[in-house]
C-alpha atoms as a PDB file:
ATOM      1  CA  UNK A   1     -20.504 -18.451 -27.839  1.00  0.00           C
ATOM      2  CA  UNK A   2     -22.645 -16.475 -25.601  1.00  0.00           C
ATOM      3  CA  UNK A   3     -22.912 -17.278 -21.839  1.00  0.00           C
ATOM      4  CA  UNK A   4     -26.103 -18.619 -20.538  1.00  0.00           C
ATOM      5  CA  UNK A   5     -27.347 -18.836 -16.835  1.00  0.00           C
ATOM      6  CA  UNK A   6     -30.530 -19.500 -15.264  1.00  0.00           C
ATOM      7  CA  UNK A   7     -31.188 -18.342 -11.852  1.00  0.00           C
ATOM      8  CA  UNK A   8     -34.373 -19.068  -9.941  1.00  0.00           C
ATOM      9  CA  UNK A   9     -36.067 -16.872  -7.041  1.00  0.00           C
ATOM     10  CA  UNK A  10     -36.712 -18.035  -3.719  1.00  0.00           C
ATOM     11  CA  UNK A  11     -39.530 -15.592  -3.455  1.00  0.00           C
ATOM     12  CA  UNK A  12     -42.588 -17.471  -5.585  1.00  0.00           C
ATOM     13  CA  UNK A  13     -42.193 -21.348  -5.645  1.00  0.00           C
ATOM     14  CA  UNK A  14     -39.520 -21.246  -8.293  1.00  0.00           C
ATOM     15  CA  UNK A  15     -42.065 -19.612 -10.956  1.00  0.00           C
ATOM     16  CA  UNK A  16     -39.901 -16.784 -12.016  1.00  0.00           C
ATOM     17  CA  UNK A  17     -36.227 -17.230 -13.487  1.00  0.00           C
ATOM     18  CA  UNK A  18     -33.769 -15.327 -15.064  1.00  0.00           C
ATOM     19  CA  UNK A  19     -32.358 -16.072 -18.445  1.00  0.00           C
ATOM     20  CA  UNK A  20     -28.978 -14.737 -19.180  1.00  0.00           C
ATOM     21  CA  UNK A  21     -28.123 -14.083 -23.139  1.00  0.00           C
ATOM     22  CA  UNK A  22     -25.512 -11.364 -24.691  1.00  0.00           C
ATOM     23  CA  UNK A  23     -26.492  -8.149 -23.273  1.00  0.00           C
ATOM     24  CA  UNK A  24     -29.550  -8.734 -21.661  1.00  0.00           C
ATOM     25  CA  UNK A  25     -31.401 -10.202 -18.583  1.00  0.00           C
ATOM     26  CA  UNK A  26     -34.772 -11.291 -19.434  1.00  0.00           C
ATOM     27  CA  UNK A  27     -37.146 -12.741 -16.776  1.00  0.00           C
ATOM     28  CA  UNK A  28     -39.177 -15.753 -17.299  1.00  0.00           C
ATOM     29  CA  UNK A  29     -42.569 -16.944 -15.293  1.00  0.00           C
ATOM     30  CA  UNK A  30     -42.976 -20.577 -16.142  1.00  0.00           C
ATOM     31  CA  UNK A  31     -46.521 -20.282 -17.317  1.00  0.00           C
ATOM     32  CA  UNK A  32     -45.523 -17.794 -20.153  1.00  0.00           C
ATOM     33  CA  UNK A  33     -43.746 -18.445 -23.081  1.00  0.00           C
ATOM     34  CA  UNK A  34     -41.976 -15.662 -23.676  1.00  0.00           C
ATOM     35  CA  UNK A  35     -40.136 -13.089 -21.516  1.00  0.00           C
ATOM     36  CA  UNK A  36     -42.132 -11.051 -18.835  1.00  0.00           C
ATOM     37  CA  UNK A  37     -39.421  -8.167 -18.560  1.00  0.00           C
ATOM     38  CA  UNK A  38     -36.231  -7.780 -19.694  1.00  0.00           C
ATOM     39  CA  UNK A  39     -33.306  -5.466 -18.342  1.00  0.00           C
ATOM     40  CA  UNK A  40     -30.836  -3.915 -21.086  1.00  0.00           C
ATOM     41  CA  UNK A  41     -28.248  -1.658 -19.451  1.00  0.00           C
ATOM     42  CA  UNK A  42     -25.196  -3.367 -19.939  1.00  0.00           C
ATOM     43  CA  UNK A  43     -23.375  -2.705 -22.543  1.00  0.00           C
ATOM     44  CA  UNK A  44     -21.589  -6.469 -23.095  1.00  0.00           C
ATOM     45  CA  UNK A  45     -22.913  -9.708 -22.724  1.00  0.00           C
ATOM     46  CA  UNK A  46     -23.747 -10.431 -19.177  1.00  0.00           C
ATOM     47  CA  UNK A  47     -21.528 -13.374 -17.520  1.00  0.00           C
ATOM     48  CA  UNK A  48     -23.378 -13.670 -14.089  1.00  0.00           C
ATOM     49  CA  UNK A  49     -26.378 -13.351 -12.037  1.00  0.00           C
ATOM     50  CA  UNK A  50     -27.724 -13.987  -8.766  1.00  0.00           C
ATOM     51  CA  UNK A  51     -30.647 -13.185  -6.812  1.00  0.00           C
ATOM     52  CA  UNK A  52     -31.067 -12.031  -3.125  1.00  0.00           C
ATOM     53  CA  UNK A  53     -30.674 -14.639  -0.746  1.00  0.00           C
ATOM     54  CA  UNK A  54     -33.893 -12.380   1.546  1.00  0.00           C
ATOM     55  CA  UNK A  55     -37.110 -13.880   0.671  1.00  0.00           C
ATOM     56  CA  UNK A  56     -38.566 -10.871   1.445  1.00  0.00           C
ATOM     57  CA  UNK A  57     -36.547  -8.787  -1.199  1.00  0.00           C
ATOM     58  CA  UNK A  58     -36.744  -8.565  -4.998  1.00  0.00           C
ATOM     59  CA  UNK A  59     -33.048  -7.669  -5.716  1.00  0.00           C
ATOM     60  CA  UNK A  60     -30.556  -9.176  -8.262  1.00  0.00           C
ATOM     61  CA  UNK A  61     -26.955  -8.380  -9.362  1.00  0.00           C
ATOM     62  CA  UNK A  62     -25.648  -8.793 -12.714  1.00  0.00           C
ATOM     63  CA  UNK A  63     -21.939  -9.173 -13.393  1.00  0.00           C
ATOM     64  CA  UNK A  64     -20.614  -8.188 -17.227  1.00  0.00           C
ATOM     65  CA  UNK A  65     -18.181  -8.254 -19.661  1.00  0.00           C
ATOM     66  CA  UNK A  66     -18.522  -4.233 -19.796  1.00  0.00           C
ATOM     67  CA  UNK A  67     -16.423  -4.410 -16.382  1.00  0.00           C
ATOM     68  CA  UNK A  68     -19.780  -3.387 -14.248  1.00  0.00           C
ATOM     69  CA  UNK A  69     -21.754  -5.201 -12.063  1.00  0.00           C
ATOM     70  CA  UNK A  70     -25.835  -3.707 -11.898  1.00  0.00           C
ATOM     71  CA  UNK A  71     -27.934  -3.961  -8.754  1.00  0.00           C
ATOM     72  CA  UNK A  72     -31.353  -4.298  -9.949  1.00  0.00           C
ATOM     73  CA  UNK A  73     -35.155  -4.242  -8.542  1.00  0.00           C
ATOM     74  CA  UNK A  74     -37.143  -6.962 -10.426  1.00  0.00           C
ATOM     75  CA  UNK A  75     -40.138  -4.335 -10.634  1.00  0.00           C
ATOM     76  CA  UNK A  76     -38.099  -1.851 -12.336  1.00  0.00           C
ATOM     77  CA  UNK A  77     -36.422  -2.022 -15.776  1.00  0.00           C
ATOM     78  CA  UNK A  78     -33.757   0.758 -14.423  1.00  0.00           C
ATOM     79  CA  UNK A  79     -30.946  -0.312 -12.620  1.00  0.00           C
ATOM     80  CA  UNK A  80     -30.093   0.757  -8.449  1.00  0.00           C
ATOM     81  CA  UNK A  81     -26.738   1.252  -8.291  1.00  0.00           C
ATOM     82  CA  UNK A  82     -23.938   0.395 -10.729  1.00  0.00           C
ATOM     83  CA  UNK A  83     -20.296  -0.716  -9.266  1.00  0.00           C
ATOM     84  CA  UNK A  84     -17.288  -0.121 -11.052  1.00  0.00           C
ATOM     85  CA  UNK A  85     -13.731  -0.652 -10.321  1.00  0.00           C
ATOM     86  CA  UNK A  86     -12.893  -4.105 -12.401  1.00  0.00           C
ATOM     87  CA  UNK A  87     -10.454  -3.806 -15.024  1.00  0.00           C
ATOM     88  CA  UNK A  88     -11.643  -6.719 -16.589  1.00  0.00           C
ATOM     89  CA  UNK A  89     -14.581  -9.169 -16.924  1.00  0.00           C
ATOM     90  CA  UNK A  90     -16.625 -10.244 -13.898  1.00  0.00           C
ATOM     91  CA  UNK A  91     -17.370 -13.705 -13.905  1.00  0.00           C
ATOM     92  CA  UNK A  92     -19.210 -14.406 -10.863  1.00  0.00           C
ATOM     93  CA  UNK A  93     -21.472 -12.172  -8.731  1.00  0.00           C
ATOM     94  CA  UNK A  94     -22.632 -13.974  -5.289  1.00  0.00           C
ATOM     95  CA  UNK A  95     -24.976 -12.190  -2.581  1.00  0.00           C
ATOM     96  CA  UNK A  96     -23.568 -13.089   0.993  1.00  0.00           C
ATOM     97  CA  UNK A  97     -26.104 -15.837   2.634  1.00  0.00           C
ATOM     98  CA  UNK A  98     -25.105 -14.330   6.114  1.00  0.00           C
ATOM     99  CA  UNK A  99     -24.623 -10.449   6.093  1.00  0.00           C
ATOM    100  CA  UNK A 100     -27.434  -8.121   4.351  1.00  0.00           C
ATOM    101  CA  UNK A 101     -26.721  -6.068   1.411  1.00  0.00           C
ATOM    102  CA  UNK A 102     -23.286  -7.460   1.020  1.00  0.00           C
ATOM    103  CA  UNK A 103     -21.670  -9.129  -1.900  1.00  0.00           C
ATOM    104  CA  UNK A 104     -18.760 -10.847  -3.870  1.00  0.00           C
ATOM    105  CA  UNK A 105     -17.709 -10.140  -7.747  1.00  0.00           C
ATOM    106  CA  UNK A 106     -14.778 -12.400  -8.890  1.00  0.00           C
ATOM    107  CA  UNK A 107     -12.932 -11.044 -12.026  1.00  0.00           C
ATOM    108  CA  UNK A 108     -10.256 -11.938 -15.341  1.00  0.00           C
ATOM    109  CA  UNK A 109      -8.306  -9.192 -13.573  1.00  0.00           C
ATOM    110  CA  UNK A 110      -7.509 -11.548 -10.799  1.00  0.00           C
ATOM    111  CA  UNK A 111      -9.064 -10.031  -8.095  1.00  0.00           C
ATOM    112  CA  UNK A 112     -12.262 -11.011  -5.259  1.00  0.00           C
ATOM    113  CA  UNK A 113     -13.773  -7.961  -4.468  1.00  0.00           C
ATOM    114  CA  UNK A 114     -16.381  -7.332  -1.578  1.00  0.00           C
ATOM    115  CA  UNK A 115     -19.134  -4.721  -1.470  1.00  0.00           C
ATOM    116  CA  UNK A 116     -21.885  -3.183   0.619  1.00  0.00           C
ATOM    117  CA  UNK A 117     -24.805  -2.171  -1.577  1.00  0.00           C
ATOM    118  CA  UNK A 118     -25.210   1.565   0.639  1.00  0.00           C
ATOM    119  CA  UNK A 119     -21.751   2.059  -1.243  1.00  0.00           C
ATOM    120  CA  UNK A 120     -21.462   1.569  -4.461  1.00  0.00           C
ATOM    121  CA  UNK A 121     -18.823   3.621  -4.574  1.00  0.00           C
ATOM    122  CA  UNK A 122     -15.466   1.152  -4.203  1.00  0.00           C
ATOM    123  CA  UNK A 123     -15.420  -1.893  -2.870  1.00  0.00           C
ATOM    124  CA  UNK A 124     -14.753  -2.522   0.844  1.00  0.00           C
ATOM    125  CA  UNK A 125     -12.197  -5.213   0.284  1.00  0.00           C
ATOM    126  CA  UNK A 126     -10.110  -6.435  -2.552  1.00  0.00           C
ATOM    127  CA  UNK A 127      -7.973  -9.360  -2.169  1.00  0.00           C
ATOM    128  CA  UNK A 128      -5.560 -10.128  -5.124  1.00  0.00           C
ATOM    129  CA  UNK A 129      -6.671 -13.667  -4.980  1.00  0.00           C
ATOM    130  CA  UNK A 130      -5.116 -15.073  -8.255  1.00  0.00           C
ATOM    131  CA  UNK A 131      -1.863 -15.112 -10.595  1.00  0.00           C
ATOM    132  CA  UNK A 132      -4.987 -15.394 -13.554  1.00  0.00           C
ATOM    133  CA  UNK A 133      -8.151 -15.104 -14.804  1.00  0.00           C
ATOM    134  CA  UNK A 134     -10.896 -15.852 -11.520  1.00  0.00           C
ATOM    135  CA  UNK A 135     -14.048 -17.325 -13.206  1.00  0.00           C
ATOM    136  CA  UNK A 136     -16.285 -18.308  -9.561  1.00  0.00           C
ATOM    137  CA  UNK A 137     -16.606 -17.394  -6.415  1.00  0.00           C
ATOM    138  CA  UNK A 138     -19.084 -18.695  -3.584  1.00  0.00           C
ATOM    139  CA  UNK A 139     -19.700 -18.027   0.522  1.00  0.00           C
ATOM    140  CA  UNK A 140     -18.979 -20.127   2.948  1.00  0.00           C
ATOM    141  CA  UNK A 141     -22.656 -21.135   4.155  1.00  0.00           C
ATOM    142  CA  UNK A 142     -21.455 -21.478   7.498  1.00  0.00           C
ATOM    143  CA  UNK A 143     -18.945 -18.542   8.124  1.00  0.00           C
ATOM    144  CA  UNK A 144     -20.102 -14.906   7.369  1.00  0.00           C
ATOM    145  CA  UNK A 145     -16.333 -13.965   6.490  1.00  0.00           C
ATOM    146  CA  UNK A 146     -15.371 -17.123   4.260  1.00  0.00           C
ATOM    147  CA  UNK A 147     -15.421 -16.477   0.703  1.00  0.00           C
ATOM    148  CA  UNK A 148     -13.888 -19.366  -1.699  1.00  0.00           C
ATOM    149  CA  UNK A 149     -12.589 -18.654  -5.762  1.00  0.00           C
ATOM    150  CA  UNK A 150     -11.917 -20.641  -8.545  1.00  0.00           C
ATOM    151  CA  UNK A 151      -9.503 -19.683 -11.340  1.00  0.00           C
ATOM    152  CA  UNK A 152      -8.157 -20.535 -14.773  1.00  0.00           C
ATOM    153  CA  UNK A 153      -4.661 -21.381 -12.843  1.00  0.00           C
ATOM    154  CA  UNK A 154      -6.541 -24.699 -11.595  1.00  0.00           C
ATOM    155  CA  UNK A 155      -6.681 -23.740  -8.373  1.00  0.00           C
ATOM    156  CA  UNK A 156      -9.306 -23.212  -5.840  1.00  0.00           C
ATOM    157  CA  UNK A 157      -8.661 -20.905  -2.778  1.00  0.00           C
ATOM    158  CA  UNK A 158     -10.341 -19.799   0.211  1.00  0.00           C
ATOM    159  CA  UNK A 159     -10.216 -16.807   2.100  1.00  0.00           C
ATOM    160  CA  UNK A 160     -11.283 -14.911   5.191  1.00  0.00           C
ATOM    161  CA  UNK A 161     -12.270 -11.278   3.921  1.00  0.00           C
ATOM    162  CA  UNK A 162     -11.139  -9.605   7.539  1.00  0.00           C
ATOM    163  CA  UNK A 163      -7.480 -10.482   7.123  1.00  0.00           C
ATOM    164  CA  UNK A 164      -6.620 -11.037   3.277  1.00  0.00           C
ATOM    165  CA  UNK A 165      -2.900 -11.474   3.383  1.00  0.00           C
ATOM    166  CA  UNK A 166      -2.838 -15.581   2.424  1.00  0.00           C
ATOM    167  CA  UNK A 167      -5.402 -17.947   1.508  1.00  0.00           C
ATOM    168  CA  UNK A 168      -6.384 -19.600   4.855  1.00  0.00           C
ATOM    169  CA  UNK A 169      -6.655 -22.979   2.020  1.00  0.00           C
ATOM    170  CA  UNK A 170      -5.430 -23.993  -0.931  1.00  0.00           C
ATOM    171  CA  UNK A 171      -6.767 -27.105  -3.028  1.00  0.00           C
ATOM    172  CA  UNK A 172      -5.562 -28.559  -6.387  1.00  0.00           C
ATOM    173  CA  UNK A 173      -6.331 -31.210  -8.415  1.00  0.00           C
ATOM    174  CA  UNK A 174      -7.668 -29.945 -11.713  1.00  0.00           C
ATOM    175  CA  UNK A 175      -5.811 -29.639 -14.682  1.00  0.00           C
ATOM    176  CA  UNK A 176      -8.018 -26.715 -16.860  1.00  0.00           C
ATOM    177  CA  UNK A 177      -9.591 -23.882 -15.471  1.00  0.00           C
ATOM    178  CA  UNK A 178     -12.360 -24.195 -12.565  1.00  0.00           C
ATOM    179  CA  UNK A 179     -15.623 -23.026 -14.093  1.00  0.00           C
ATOM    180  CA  UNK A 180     -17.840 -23.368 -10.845  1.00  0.00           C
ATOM    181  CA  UNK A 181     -17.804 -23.735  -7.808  1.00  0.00           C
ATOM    182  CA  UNK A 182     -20.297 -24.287  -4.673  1.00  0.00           C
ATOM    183  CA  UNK A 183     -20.184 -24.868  -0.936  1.00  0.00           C
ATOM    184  CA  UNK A 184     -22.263 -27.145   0.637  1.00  0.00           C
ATOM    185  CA  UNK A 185     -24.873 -26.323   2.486  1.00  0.00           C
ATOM    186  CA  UNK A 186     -24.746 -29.415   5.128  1.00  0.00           C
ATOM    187  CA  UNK A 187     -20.784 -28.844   6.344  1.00  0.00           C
ATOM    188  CA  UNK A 188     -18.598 -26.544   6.234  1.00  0.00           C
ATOM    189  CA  UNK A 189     -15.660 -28.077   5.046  1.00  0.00           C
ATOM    190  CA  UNK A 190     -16.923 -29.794   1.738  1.00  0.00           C
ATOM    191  CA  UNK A 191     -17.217 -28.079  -1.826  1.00  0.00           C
ATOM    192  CA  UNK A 192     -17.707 -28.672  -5.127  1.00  0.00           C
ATOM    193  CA  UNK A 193     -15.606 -27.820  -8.277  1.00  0.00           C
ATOM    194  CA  UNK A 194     -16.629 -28.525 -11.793  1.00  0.00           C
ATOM    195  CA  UNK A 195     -13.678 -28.060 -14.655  1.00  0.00           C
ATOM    196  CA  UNK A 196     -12.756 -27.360 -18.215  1.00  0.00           C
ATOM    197  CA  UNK A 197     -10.809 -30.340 -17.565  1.00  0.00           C
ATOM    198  CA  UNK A 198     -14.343 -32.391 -18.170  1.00  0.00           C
ATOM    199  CA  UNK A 199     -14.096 -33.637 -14.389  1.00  0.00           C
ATOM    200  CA  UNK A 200     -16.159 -32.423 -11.457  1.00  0.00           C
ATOM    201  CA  UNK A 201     -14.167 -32.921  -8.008  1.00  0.00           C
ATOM    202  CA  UNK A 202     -15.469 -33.513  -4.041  1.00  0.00           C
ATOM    203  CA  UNK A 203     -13.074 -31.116  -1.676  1.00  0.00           C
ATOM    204  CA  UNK A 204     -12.482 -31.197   2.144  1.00  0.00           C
ATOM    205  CA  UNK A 205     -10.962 -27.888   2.513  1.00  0.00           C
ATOM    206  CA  UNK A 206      -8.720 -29.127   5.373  1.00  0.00           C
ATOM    207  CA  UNK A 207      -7.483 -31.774   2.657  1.00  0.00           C
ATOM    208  CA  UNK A 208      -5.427 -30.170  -0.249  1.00  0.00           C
ATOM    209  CA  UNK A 209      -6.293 -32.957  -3.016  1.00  0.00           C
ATOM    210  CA  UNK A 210      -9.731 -33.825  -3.841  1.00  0.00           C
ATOM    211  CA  UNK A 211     -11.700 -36.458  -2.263  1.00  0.00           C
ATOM    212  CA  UNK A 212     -13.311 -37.751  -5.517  1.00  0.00           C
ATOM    213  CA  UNK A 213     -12.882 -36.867  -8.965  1.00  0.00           C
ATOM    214  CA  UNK A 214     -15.959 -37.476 -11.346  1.00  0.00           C
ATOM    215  CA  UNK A 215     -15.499 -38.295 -15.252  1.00  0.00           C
ATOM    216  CA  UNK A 216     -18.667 -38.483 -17.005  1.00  0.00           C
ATOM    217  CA  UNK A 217     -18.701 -35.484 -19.328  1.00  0.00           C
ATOM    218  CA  UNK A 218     -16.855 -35.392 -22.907  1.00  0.00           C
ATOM    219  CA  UNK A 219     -16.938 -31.846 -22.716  1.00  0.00           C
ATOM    220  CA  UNK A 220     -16.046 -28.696 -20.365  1.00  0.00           C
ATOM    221  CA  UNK A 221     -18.184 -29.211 -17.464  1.00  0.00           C
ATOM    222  CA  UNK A 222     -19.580 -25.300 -16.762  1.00  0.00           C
ATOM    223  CA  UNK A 223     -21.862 -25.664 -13.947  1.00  0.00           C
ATOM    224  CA  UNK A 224     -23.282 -27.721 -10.956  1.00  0.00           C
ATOM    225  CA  UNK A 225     -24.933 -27.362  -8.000  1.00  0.00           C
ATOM    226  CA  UNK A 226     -25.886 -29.206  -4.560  1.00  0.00           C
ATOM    227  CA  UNK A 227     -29.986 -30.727  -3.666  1.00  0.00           C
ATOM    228  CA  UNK A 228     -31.058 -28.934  -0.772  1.00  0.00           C
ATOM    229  CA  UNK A 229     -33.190 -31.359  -0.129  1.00  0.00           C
ATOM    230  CA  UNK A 230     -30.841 -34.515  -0.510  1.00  0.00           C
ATOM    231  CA  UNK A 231     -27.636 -34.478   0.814  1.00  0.00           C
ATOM    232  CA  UNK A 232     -24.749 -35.711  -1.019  1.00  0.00           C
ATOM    233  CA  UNK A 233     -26.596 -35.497  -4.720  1.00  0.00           C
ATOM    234  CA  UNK A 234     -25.500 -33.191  -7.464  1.00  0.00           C
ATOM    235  CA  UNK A 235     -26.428 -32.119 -10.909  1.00  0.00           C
ATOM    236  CA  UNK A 236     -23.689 -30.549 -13.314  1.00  0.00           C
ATOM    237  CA  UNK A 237     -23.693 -29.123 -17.091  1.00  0.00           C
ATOM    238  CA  UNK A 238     -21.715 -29.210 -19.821  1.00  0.00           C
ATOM    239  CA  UNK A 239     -20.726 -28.413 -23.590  1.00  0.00           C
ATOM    240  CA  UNK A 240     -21.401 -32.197 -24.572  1.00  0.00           C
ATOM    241  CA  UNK A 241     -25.442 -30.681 -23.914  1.00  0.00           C
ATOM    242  CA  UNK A 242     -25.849 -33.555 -20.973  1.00  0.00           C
ATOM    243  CA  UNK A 243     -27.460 -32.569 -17.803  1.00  0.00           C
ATOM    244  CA  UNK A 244     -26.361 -35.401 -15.204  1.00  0.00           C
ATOM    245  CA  UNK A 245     -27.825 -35.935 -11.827  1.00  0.00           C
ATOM    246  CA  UNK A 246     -26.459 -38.232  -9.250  1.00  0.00           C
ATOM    247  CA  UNK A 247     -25.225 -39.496  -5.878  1.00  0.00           C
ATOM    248  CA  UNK A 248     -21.603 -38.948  -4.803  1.00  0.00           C
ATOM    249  CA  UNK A 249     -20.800 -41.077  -0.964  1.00  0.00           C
ATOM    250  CA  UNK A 250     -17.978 -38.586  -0.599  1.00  0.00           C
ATOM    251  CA  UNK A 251     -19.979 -35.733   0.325  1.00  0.00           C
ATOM    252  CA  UNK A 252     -21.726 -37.323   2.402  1.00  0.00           C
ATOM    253  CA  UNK A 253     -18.498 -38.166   4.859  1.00  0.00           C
ATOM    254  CA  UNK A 254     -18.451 -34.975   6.078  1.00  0.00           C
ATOM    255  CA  UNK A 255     -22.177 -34.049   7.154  1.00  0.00           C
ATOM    256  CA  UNK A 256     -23.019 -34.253  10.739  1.00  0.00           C
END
């Protein structure tokens, strides 16, 4: 079954996405039917994309199963800059929210990687994060150096990219692989997790179980996502084809 991820831009009032599907990004306006451009350098279906968190820039990474992740102008079909150095698929791409031209790649070869778009070169950091398979990664919105993963060993971990030796937290709860996970962008210390398990879980990263867990799915649950606009609601995916949006009162404990 092919991956498929939408991702929209900050940049136009949400009227261009990008449509993942085997090995090629197409881009979308939502006033055309069809695709406006698509992007076909990868060689294996692409897993993950995201776009800059700059309003004032036009650049998106693509992570694939070819082992690469692409660095990509919008108005050009030819990539920037390729990164290699994975030895296996990479599952998550995520742009830094705090510190231009900087990025995360999470990986099946267990490892969180950090790199700086002026060299593409190697990485500037990689942290062995997992025993297995790492299938998300997100920032911290509220700490330039806080990066969090999720992994098919259940766990989800968080770590400060200037001193990689431990985790500085460690939460667990699920009982399948964590699909997705995101920060929230009203504290620092809550995040969600969404699971193969079918559940999708509230965290307080000082708190190593989860404050909440959320059954509503018959199926892997394989994404979700905070409203910017509405603290403490969330909508989530999953393989049962049910798009669910909702309140949770547990996220909302933590925002000052």
């Amino acid at each position: 079954m092919a991956a498929t991820s939408l991702m929209a831009t900050l940049h136009n009032a949400l009227s261009l996405i990008i449509h993942l599907h085997t090995w090629h990004i197409n881009m979308y306006k939502l006033t055309h039917m069809g695709p406006i451009k698509a992007y076909k350098e990868h060689t294996k279906e692409v897993y993950s994309v995201h776009w800059s968190q700059t309003r004032n820039e036009n650049f998106v990474l693509s992570g694939s199963w070819d082992k690469l992740i692409k660095l990509w102008d919008i108005g050009q079909t030819q990539s920037l800059a390729t990164f290699s150095g994975h030895e296996y698929i990479v599952y998550s791409v995520r742009w830094s929210p705090h510190i231009p031209g900087c990025f995360a790649s999470a990986s099946g070869d267990q490892t969180l990687r950090i790199w700086d778009v002026r060299k593409p070169e190697f990485p500037s950091n990689v942290i062995p994060a997992h025993n297995a398979e790492i299938l998300t990664c997100d920032w911290s919105k509220y700490d330039q150096n806080i990066v969090f993963t999720g992994s098919v060993d259940c766990s989800i971990k968080g770590w400060d990219i200037r001193n990689s030796r431990g985790p500085i937290c460690e939460l667990r709860g699920h009982q399948y692989a964590v699909r997705r996970i995101k920060t929230s962008p009203f504290s620092k210390d809550l995040l969600l997790s969404c699971s193969y398990d079918f559940t999708v879980r509230t965290w307080e990263i000082t708190h190593s179980a989860p404050l909440e867990t959320i059954e509503h799915h018959t199926e892997f649950v394989y994404g979700i996502d905070h409203n910017l606009h509405n603290p403490g609601q969330i909508v989530d995916c999953g393989w049962d084809e049910m798009v669910k949006v909702y309140n949770t009162k547990s996220l909302l404990s933590g925002v000052r």
